[in-house]
Structures are given as structure tokens and as C-alpha cells.
Protein backbone atom coordinates (compact mmCIF):
# COMPACT_ATOMS: atom_id res chain seq x y z
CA UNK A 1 -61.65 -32.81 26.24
CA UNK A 2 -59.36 -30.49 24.20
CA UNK A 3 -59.87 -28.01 26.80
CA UNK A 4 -58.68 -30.17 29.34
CA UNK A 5 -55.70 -31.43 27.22
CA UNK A 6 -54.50 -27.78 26.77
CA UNK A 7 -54.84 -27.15 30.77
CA UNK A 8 -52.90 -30.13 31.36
CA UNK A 9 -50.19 -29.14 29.08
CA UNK A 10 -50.01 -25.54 30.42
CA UNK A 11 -50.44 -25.79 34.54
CA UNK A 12 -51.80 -23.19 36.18
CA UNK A 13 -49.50 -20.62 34.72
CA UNK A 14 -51.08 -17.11 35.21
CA UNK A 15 -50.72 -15.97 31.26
CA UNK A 16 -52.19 -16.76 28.01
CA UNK A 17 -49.77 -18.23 25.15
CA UNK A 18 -50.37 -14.73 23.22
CA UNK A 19 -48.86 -13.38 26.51
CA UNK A 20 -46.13 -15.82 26.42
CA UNK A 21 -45.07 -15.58 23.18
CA UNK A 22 -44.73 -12.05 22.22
CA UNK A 23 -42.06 -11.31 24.73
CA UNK A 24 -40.22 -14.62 23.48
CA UNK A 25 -40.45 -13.56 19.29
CA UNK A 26 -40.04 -10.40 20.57
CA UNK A 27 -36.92 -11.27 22.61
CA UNK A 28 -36.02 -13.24 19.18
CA UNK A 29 -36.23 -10.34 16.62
CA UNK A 30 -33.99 -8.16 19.11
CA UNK A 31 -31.23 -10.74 19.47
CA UNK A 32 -31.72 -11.58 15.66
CA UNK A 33 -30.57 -7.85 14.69
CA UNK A 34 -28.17 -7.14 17.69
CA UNK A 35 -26.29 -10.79 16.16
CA UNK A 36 -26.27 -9.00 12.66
CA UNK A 37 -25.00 -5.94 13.58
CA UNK A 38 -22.41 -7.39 16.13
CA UNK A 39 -21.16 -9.32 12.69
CA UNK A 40 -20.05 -6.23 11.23
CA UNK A 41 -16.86 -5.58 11.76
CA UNK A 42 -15.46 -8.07 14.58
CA UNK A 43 -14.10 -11.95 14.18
CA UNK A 44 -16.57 -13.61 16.48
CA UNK A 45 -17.06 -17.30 16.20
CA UNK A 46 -20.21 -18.60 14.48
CA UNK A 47 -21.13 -20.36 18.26
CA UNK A 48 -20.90 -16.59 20.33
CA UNK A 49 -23.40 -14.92 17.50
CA UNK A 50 -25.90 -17.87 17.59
CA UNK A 51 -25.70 -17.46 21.54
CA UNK A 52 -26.02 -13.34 21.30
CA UNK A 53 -28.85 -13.75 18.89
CA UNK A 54 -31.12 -16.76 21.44
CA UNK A 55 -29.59 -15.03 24.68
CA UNK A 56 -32.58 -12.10 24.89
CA UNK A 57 -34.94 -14.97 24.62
CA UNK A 58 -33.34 -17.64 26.85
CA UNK A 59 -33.48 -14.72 29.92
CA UNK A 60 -36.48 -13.50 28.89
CA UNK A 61 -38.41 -16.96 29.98
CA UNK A 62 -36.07 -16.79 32.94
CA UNK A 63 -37.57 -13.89 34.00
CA UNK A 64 -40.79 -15.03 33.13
CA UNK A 65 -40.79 -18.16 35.62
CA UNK A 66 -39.80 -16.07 38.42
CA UNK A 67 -41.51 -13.41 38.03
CA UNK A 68 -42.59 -12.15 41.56
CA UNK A 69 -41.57 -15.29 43.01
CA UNK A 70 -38.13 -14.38 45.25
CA UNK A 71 -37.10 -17.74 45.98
CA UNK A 72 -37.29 -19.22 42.57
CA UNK A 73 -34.99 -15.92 41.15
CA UNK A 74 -32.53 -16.73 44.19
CA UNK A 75 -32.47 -20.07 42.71
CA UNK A 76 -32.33 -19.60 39.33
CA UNK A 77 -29.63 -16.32 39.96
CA UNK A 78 -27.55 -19.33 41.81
CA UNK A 79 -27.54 -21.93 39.25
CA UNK A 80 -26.76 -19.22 36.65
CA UNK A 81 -23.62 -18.39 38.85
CA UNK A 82 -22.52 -22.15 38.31
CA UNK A 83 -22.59 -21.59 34.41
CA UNK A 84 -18.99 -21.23 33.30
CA UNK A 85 -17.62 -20.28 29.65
CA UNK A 86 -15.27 -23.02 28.54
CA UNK A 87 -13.93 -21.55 26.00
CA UNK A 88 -11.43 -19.09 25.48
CA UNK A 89 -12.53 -15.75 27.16
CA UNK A 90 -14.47 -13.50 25.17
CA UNK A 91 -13.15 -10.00 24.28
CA UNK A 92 -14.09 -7.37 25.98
CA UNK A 93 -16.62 -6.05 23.04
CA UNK A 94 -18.47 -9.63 23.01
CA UNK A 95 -18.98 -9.35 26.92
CA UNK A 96 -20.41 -5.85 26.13
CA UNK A 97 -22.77 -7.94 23.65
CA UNK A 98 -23.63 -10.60 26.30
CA UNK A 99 -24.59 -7.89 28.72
CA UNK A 100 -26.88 -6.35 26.08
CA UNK A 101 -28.34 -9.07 25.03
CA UNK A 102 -29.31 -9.74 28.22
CA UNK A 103 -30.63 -6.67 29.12
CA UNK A 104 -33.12 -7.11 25.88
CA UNK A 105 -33.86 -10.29 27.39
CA UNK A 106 -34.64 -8.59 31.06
CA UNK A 107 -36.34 -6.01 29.53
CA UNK A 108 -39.12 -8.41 27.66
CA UNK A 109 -39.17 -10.59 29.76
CA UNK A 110 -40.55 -8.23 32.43
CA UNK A 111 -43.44 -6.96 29.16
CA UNK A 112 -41.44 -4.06 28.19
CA UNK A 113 -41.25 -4.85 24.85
CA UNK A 114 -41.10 -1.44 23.24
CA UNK A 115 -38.57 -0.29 25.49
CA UNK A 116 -36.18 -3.07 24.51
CA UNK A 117 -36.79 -1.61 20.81
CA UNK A 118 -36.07 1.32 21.55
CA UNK A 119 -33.05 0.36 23.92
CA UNK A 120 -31.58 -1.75 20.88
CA UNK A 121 -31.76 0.94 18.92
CA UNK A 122 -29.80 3.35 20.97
CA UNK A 123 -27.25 0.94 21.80
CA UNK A 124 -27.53 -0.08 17.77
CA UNK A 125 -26.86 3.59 16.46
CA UNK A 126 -24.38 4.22 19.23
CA UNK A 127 -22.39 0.94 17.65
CA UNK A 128 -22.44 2.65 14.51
CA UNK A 129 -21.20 5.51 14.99
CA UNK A 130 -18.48 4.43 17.00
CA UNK A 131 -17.72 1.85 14.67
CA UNK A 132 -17.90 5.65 11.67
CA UNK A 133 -15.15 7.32 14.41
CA UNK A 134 -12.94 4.56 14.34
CA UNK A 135 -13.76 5.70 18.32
CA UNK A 136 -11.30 3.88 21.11
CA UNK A 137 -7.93 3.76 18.48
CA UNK A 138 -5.06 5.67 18.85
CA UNK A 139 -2.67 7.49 15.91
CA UNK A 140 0.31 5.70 17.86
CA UNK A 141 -1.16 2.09 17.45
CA UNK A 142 0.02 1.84 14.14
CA UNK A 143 3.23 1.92 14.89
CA UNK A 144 2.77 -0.56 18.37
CA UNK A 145 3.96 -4.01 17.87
CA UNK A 146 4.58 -7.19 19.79
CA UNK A 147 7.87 -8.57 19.77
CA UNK A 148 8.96 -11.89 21.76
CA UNK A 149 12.78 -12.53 21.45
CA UNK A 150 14.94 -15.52 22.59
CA UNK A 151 17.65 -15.52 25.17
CA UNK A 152 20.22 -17.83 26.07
CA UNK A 153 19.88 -18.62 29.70
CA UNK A 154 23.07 -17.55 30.54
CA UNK A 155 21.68 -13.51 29.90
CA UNK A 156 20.31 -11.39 32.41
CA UNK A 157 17.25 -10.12 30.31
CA UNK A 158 16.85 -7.41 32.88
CA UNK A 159 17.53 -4.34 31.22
CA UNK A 160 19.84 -5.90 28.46
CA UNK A 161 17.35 -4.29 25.48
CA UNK A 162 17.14 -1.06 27.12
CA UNK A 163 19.54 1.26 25.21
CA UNK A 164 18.61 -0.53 21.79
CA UNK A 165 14.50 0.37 22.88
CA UNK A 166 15.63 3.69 23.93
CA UNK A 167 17.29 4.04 20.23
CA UNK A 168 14.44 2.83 18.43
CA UNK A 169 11.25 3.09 20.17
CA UNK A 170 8.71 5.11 22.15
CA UNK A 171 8.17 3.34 24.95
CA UNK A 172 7.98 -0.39 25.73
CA UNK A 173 7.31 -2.89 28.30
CA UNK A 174 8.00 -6.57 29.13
CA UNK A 175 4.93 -8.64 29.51
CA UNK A 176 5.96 -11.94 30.27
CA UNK A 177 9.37 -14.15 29.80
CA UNK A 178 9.19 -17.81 30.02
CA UNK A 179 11.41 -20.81 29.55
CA UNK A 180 11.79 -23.12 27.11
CA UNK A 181 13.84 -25.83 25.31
CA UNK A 182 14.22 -27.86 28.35
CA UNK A 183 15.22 -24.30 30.16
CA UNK A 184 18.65 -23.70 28.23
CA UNK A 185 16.23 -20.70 26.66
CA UNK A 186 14.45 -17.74 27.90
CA UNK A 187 11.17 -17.02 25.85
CA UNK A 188 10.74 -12.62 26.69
CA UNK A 189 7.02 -11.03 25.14
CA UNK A 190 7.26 -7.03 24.74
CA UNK A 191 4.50 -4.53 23.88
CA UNK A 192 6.62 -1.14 22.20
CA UNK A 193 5.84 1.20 20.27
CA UNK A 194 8.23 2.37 17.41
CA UNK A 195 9.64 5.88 16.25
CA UNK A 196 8.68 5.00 13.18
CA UNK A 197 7.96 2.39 10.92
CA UNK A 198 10.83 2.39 8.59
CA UNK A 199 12.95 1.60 11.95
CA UNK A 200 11.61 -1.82 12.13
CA UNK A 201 14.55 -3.46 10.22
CA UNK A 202 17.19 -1.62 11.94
CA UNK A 203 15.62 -2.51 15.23
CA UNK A 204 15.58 -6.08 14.68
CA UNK A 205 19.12 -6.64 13.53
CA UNK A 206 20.09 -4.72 16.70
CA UNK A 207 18.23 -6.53 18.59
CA UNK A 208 20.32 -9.70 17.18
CA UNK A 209 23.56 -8.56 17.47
CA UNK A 210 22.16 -8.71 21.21
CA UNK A 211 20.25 -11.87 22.01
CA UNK A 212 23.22 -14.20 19.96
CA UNK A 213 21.26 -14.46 16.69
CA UNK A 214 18.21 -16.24 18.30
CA UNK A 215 14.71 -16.44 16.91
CA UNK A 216 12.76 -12.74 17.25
CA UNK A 217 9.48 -12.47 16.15
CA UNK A 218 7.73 -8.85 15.56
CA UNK A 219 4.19 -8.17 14.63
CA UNK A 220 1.43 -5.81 14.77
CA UNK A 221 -0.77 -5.88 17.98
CA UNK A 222 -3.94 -5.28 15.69
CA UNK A 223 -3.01 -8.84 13.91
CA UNK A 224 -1.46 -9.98 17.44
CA UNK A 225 -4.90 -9.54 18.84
CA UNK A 226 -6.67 -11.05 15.77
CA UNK A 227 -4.76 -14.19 15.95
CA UNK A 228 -5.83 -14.77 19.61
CA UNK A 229 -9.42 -14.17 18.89
């Protein structure tokens, strides 16, 4: 009777539960420690580590299921292609994380547990000694900021700065200008880098003398970037 029970509840599924649950605690583990690490040194929300850390497992049963079975991973590779992130987009280092999570997830799914170890610890050593080379920064960001200044409408913004950036920085570049305030002002966003930093004062009141003694705001793009993540 408890035979039949057990039958019932698992179908005619070709694997024992010892075979289905060592790639999923497996899959577990690996997404446990690739979450801890990723909380290291980045500003992730509390939501994208939870999801890095069940992700290996989630795909791992995915690949489970369809395992040999070409129609069902067409499905399943279609309704994952109607998933869509509505939150703000991820960086470019939590993508990175999605894709390896995933991968651990592909990897155990498919029974090669010890090779998703042993991939997670690659891609967990290479992580740290990136992270040890400060690896990807440059001596010149420290002196890169992001400036937005406000225009009257009446001024051409099109080249108006250039002799004061020329003056006081190394190179710069206009991301975006926008209006505002019903359209009587012009909203302009810069990326430049500075000659230095004891410049930055100068720079500014230049810089009003210019625009009419409208609002500028300067900041660094490291805390630029933070405040966007």
C-alpha cells in the first residue's frame, strides 16, 4: 500500500529520489557559496543574492525534466524567453553572476556534480583575485566625475563649456541634456575627467560665470554609479 502511495506520488520518472536530490542540495551548496562570495564587495539587493543562491537549483530541475526529451527543452527554453526582469537592470557583474549560477545549475543538473565544484571554484578564486588587483579600474578614475549643469533655454549648449573643459579637464563628453521646468530649462549630464583634483572648485565657479548662476551638480562616478545601483 505504501509502495503504491510512493509510485503514485512519483510517476514513472526514470530516477530514484537519492538521484534526484543530490544534484538539487548539490545545486544548493554551490549557489549558497557563489551568493556569499558575490556579497563581498558589491551593493546587491537582498532579492538578486537570494535568487543567485536558488538559481543553480531552480535550472538544475529544469534540466532534469527535459532531459533527452527535445520538445519539452524547446518548450521550457520558450517560456524561459517570456521571463522578464522588472526591476531595474542588473549591473553588468550581477549578470556575470546569473550566468554562473546558471551554469552550476546546467552543470548538475546534467549529474556533473564534481565538475560544478570544481567550476565554482575556478570562477570563485578567479573573483578573488581580481577583486586583490583592484583588476578593471583605472589610475584616471579618481579624478572622473559626473557633472549635470543647468541652462537657460535661451543658450546654445553646443560647445558653450568647451574652452572652460579644455582649461580644466582631460577629456569630457555630453551624455544626455533634457528639459525641464516646463522647458524654460535645459537639464545637460557630462562624464570628464579632471587635471586634477584641487581644480574642482575653480572649475565649478567657471562653469557659473557661464550657465547664469544655475544649479551644477558634480560628483564622483564611483558614488554616481553606487547611487543608481
Amino acid at each position: 500500500m505504501l509502495n503504491t502511495i510512493i509510485n503514485s506520488i512519483i510517476g514513472s520518472a526514470d530516477i530514484s529520489i537519492i538521484q534526484f536530490m543530490v544534484p538539487i542540495l548539490s545545486a544548493l551548496i554551490l549557489g549558497f557559496i557563489l551568493a556569499k562570495v558575490s556579497m563581498g564587495d558589491n551593493r546587491s539587493s537582498k532579492g538578486f543574492i537570494v535568487t543567485l543562491a536558488l538559481l543553480p537549483a531552480i535550472v538544475c530541475v529544469v534540466i532534469m525534466a527535459v532531459n533527452g526529451n527535445i520538445g519539452a527543452g524547446v518548450a521550457v527554453a520558450g517560456a524561459f524567453s517570456l521571463v522578464r526582469f522588472r526591476s531595474a537592470q542588473g549591473t553588468a557583474k550581477e549578470i556575470a553572476g546569473l550566468f554562473m549560477a546558471m551554469t552550476i545549475g546546467l552543470l548538475t543538473g546534467m549529474g556533473y556534480v564534481f565538475y560544478a565544484f570544481i567550476f565554482e571554484l575556478i570562477m570563485i578564486a578567479v573573483m578573488v583575485l581580481y577583486r586583490a588587483m583592484d583588476f578593471g579600474s583605472e589610475k584616471k578614475s579618481e579624478l572622473t566625475r559626473s557633472l549635470r549643469i543647468t541652462i537657460p533655454e535661451d543658450l546654445d549648449y553646443t560647445g558653450v563649456f568647451d574652452e572652460i573643459f579644455e582649461e580644466f579637464t582631460i577629456e569630457h563628453a555630453l551624455l544626455s541634456a533634457k528639459t525641464s521646468s516646463m522647458g524654460s530649462m535645459f537639464k545637460l549630464d557630462y562624464d570628464v575627467v579632471l587635471k586634477s583634483a584641487d581644480v574642482e572648485k575653480k572649475f565649478i565657479d567657471k562653469l557659473r560665470c557661464r550657465n547664469g548662476n544655475l544649479e551644477i551638480a558634480i560628483s564622483s562616478l564611483k558614488r554616481h554609479e553606487s547611487a543608481e545601483l
